[in-house]
N, C-alpha and C. Protein backbone atom coordinates (compact mmCIF):
# COMPACT_ATOMS: atom_id res chain seq x y z
N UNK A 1 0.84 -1.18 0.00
CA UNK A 1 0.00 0.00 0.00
C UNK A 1 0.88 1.25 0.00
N UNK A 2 0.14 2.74 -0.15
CA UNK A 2 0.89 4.06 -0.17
C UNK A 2 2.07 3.83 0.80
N UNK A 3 2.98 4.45 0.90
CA UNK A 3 4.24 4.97 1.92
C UNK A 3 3.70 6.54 2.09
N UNK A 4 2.70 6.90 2.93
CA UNK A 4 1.67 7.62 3.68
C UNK A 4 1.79 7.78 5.28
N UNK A 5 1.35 8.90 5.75
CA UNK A 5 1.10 8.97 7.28
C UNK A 5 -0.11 7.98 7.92
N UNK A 6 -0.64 7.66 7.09
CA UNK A 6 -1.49 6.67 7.56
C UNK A 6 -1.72 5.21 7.17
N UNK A 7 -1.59 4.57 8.82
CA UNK A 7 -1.22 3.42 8.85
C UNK A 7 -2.01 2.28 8.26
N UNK A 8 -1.15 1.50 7.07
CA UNK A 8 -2.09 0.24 5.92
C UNK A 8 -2.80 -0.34 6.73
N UNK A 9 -3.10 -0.53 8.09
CA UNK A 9 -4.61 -1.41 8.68
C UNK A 9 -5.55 -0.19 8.82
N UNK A 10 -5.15 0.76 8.93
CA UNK A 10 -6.31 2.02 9.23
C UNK A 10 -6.69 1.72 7.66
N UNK A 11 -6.31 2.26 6.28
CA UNK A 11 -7.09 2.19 5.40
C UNK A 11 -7.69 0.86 4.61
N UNK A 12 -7.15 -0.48 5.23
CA UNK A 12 -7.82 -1.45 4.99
C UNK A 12 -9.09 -1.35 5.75
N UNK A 13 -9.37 -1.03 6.77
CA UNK A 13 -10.49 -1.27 7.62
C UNK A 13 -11.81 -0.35 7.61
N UNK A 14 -10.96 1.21 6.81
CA UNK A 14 -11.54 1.92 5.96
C UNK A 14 -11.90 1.56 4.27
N UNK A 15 -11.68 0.94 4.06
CA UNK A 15 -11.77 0.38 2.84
C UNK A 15 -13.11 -1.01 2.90
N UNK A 16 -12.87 -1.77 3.88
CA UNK A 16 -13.52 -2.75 4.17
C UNK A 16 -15.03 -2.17 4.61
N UNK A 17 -15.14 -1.47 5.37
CA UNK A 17 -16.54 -0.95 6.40
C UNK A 17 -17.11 -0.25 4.85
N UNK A 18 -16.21 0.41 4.06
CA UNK A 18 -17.58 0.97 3.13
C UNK A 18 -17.34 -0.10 2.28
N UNK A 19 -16.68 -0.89 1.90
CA UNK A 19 -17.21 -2.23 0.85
C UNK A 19 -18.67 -2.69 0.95
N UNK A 20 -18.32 -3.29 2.42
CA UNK A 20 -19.18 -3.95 3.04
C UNK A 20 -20.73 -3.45 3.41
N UNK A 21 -20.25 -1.76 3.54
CA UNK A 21 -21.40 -1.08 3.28
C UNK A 21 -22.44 -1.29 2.17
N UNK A 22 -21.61 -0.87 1.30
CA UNK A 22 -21.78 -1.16 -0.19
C UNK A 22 -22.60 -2.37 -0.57
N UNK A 23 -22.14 -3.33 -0.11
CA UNK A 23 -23.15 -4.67 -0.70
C UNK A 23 -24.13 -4.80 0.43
N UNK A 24 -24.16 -4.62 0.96
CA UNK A 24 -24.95 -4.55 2.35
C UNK A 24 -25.24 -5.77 3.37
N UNK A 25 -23.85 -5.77 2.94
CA UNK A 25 -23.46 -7.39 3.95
C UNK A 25 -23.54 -8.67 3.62
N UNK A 26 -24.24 -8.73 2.34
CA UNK A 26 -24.71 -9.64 1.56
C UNK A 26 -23.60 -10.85 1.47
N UNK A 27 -24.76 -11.91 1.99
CA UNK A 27 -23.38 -13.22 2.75
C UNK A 27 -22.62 -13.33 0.91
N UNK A 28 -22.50 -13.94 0.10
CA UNK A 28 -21.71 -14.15 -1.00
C UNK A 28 -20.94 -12.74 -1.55
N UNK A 29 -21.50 -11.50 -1.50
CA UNK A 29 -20.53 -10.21 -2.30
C UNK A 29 -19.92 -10.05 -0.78
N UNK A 30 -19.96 -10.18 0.64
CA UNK A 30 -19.15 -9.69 1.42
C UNK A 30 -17.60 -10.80 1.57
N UNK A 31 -17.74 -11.87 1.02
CA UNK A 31 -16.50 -12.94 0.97
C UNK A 31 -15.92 -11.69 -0.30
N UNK A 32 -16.50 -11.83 -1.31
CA UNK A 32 -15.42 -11.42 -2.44
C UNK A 32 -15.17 -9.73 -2.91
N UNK A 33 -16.05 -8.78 -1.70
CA UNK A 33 -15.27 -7.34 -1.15
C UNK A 33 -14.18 -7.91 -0.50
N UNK A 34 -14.25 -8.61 0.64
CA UNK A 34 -12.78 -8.77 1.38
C UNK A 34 -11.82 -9.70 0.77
N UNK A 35 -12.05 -10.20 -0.41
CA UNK A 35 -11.23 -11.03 -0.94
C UNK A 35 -9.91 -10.12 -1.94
N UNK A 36 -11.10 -9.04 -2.42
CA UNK A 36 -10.33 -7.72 -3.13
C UNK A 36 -9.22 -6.77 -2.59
N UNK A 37 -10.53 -6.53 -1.37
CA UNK A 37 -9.60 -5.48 -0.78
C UNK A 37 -7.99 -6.32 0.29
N UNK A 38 -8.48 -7.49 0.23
CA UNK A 38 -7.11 -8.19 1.43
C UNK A 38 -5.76 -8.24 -0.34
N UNK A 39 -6.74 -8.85 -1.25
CA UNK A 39 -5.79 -8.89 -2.28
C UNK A 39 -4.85 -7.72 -2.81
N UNK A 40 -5.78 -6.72 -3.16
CA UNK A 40 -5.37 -5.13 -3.05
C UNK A 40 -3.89 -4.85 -2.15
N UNK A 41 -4.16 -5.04 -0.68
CA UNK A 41 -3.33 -4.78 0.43
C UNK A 41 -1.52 -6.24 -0.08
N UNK A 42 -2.63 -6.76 -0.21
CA UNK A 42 -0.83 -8.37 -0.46
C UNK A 42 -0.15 -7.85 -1.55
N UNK A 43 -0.36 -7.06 -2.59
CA UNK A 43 0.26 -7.73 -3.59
C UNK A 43 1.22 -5.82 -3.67
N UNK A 44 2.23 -6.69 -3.78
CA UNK A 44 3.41 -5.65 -3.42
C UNK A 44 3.56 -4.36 -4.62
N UNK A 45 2.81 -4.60 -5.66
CA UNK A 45 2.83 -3.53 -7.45
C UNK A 45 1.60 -2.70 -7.39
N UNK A 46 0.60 -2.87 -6.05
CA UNK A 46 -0.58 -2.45 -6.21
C UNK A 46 -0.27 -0.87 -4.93
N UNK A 47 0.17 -0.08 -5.72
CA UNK A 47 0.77 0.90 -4.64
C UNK A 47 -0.54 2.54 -5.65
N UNK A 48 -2.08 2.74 -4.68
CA UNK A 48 -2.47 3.69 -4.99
C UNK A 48 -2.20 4.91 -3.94
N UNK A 49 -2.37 6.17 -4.98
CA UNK A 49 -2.39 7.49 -3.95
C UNK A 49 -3.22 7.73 -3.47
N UNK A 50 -3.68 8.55 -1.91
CA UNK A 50 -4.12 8.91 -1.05
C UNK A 50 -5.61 9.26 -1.85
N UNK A 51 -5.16 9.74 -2.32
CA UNK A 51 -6.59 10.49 -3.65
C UNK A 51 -7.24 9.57 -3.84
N UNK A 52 -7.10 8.35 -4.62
CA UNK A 52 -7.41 7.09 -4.85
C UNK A 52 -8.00 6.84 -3.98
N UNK A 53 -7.40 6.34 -3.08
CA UNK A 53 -8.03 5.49 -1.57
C UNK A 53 -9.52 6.19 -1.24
N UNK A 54 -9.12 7.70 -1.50
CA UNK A 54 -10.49 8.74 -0.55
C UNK A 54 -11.28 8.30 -1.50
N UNK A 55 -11.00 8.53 -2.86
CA UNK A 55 -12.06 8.42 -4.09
C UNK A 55 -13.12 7.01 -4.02
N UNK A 56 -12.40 6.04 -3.77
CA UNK A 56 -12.65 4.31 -3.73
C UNK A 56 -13.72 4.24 -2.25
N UNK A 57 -13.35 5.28 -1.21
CA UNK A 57 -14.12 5.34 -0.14
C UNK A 57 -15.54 5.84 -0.64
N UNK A 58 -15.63 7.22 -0.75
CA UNK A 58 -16.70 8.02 -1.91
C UNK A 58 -17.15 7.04 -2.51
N UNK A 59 -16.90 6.17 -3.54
CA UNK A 59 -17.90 6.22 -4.52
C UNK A 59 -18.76 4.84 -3.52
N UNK A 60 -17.88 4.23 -3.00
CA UNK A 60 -18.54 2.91 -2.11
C UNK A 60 -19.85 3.16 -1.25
N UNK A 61 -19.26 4.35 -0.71
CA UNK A 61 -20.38 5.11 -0.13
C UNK A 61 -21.54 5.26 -0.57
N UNK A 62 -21.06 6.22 -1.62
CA UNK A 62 -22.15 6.93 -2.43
C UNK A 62 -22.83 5.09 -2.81
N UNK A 63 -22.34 4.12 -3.12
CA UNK A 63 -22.92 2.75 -3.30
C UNK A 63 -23.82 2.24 -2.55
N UNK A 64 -23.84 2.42 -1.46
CA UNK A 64 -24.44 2.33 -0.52
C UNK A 64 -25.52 3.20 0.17
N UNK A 65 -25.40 4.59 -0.23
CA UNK A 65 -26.66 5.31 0.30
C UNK A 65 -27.55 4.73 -0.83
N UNK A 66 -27.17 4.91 -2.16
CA UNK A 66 -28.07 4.80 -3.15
C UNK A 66 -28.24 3.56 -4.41
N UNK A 67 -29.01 3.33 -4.86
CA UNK A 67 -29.16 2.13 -5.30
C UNK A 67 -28.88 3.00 -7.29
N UNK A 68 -28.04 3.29 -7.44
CA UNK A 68 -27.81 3.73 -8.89
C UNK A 68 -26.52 3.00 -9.70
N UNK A 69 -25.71 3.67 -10.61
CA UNK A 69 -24.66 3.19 -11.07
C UNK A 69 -23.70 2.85 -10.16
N UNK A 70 -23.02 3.39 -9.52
CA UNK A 70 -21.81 2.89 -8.39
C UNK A 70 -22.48 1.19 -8.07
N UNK A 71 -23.88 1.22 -7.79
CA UNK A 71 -24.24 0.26 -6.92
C UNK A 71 -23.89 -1.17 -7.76
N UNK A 72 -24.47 -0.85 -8.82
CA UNK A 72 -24.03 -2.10 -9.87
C UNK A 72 -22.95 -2.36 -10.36
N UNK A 73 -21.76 -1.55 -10.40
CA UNK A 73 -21.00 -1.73 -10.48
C UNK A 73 -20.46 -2.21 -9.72
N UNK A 74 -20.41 -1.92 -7.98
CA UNK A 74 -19.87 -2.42 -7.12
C UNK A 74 -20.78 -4.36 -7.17
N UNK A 75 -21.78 -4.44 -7.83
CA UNK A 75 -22.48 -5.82 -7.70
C UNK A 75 -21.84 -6.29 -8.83
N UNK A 76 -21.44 -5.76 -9.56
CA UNK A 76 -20.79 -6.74 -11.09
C UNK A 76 -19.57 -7.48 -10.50
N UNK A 77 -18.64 -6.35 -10.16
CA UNK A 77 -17.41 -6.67 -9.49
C UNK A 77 -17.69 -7.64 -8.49
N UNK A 78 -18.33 -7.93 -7.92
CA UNK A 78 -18.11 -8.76 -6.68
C UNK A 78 -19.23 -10.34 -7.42
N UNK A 79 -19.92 -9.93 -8.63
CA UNK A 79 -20.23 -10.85 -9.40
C UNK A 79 -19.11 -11.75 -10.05
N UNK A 80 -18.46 -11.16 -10.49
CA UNK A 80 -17.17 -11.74 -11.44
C UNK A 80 -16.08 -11.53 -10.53
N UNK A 81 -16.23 -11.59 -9.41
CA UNK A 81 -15.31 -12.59 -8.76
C UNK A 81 -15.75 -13.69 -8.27
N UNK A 82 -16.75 -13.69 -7.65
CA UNK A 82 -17.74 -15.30 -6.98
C UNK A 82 -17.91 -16.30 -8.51
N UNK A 83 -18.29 -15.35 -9.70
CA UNK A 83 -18.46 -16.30 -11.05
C UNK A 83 -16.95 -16.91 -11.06
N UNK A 84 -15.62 -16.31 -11.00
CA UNK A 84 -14.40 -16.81 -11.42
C UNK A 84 -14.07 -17.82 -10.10
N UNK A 85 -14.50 -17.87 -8.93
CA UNK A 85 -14.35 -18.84 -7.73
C UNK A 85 -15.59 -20.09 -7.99
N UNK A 86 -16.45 -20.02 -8.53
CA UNK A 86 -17.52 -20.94 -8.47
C UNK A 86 -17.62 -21.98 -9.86
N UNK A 87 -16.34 -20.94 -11.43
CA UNK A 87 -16.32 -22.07 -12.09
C UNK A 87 -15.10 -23.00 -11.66
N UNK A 88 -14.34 -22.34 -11.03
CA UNK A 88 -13.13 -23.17 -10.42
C UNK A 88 -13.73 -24.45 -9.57
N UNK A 89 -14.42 -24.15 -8.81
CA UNK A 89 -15.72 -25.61 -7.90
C UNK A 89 -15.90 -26.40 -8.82
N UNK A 90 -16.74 -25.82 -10.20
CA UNK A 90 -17.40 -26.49 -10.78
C UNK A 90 -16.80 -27.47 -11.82
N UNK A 91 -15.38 -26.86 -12.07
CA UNK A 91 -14.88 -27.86 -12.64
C UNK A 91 -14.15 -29.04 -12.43
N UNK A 92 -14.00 -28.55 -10.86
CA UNK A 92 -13.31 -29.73 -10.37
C UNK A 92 -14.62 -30.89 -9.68
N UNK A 93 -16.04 -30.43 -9.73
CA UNK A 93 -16.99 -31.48 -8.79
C UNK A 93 -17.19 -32.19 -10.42
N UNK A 94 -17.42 -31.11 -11.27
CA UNK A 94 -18.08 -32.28 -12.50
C UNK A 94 -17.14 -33.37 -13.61
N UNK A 95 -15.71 -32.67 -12.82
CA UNK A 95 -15.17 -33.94 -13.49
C UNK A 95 -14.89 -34.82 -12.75
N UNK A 96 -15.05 -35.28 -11.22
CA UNK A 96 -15.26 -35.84 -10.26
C UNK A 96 -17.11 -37.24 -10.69
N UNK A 97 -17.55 -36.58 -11.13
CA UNK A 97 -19.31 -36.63 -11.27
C UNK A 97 -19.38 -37.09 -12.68
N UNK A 98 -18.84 -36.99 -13.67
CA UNK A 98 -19.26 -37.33 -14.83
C UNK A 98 -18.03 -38.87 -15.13
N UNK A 99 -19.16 -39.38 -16.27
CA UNK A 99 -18.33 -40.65 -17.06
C UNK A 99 -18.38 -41.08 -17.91
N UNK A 100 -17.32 -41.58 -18.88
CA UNK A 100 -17.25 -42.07 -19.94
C UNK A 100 -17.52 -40.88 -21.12
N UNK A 101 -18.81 -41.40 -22.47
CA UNK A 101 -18.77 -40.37 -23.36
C UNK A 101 -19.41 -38.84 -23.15
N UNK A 102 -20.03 -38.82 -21.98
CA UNK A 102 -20.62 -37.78 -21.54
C UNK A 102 -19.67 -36.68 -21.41
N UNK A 103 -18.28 -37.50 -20.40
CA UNK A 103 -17.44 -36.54 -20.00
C UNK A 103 -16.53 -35.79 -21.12
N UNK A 104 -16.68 -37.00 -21.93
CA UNK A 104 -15.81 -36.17 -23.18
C UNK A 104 -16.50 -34.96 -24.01
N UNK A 105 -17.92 -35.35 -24.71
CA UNK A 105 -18.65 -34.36 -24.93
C UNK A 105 -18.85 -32.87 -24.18
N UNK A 106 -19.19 -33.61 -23.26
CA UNK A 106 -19.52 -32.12 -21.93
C UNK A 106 -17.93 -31.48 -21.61
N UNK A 107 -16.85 -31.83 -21.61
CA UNK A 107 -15.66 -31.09 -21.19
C UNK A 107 -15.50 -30.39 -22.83
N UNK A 108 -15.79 -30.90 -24.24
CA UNK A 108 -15.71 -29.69 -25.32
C UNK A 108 -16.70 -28.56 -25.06
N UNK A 109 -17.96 -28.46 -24.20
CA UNK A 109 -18.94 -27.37 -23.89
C UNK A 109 -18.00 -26.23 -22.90
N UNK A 110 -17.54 -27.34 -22.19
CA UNK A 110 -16.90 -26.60 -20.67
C UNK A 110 -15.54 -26.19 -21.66
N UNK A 111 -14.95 -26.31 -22.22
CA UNK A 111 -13.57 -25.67 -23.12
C UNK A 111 -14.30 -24.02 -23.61
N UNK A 112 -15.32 -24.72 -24.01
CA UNK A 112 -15.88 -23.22 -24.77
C UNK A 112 -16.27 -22.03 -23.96
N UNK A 113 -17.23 -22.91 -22.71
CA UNK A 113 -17.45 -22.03 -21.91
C UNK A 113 -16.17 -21.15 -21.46
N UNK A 114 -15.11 -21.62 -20.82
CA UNK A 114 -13.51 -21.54 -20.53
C UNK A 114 -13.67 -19.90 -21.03
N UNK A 115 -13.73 -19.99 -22.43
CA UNK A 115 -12.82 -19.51 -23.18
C UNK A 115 -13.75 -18.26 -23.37
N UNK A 116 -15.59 -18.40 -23.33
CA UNK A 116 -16.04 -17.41 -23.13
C UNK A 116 -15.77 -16.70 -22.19
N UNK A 117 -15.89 -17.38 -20.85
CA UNK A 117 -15.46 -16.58 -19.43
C UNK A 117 -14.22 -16.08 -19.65
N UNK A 118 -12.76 -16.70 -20.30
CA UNK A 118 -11.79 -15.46 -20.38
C UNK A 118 -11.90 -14.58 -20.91
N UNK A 119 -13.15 -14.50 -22.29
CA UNK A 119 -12.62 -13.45 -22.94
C UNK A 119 -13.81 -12.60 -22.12
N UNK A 120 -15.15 -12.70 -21.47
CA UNK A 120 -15.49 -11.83 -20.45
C UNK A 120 -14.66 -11.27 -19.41
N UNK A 121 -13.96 -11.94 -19.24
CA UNK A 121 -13.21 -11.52 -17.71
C UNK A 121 -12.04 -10.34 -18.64
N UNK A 122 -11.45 -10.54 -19.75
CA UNK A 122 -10.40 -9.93 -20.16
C UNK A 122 -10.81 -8.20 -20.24
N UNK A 123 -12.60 -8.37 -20.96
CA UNK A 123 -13.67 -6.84 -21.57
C UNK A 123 -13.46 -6.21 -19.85
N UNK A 124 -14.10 -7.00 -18.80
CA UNK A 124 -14.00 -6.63 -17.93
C UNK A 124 -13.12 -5.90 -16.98
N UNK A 125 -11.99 -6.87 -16.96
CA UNK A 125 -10.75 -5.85 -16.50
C UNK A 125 -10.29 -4.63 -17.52
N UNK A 126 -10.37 -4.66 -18.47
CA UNK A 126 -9.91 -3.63 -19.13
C UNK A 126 -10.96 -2.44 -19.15
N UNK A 127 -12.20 -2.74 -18.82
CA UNK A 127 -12.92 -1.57 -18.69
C UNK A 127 -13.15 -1.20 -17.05
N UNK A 128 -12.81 -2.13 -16.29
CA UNK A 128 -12.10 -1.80 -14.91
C UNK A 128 -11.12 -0.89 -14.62
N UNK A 129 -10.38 -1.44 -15.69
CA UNK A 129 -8.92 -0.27 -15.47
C UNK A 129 -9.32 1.61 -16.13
N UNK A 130 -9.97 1.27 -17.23
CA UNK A 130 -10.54 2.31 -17.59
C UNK A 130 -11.70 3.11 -16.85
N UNK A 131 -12.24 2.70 -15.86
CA UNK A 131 -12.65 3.23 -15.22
C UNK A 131 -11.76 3.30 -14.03
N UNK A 132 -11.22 2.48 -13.58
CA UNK A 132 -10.10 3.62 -12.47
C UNK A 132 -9.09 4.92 -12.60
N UNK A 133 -8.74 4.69 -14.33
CA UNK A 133 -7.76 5.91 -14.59
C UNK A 133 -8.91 7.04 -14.62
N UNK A 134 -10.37 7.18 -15.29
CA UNK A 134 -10.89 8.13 -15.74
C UNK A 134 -11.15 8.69 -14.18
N UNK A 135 -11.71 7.96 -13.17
CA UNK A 135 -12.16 8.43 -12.12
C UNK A 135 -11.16 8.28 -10.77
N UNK A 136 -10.14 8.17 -11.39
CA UNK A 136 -8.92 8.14 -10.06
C UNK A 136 -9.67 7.14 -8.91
N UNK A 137 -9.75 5.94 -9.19
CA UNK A 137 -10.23 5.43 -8.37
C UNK A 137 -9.19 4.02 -8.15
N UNK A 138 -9.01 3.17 -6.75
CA UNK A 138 -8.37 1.70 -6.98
C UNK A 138 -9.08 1.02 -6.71
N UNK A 139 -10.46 0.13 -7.44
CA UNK A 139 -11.40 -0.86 -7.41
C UNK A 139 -10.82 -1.90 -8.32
N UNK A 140 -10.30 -3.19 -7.72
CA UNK A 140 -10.00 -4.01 -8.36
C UNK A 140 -10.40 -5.16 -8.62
């Protein structure tokens, strides 16, 4: 995090309370707000400015008083992360569960699917990122 007067558990915990605001506790989007924001904090290249941080507070907020754009956005994001954790489950129970010619057939569906979900996930981050440069924001 910043090299700031203020200490990285103060703005994780600030970061967390309006996430969490934000979805409104909601048992499945509150695992994958704190999955972001703990990820955010680990990863040593993810260094935003003070500005950022306040901005990411704001709009969470603003997510949370009101049910408009911020709000869905903050629900997409925490969508397509539970979607990218739940096909990971799914591929490991149904090839556990399936047999013989089924499995072969059904794993060319699941290739395709694969490959749709990367290239969703790819539109996604990149219009993620484009919306953090336009609005100085670090939502990841």
């Amino acid at each position: 995090m910043p090299q700031v007067g203020i200490p990285p558990a103060q703005l994780y915990r600030k970061l967390l309370k309006s996430g969490l605001k934000a979805v409104c506790f909601a048992l499945p989007n509150r695992y994958s707000i704190r999955d972001r924001i703990r990820g955010g904090f680990e990863d040593s290249n993810f260094r935003p400015s003070i500005e950022a941080i306040e901005n990411t507070v704001a709009f969470l907020d603003i997510a949370a008083r009101r049910k408009g754009l911020e709000d869905r956005i903050v629900k997409n994001i925490c969508f397509m992360q539970w979607s990218k954790s739940q096909d990971k489950r799914m591929h490991i129970r149904y090839n556990q569960t399936t047999k013989g010619d089924d499995k072969a057939r059904n794993q060319n569906i699941k290739q395709e699917e694969k490959k749709l979900l990367a290239s969703s996930l790819g539109h996604f981050n990149d219009t993620l990122i484009q919306l953090n440069r336009t609005a100085n924001l670090c939502l990841r």
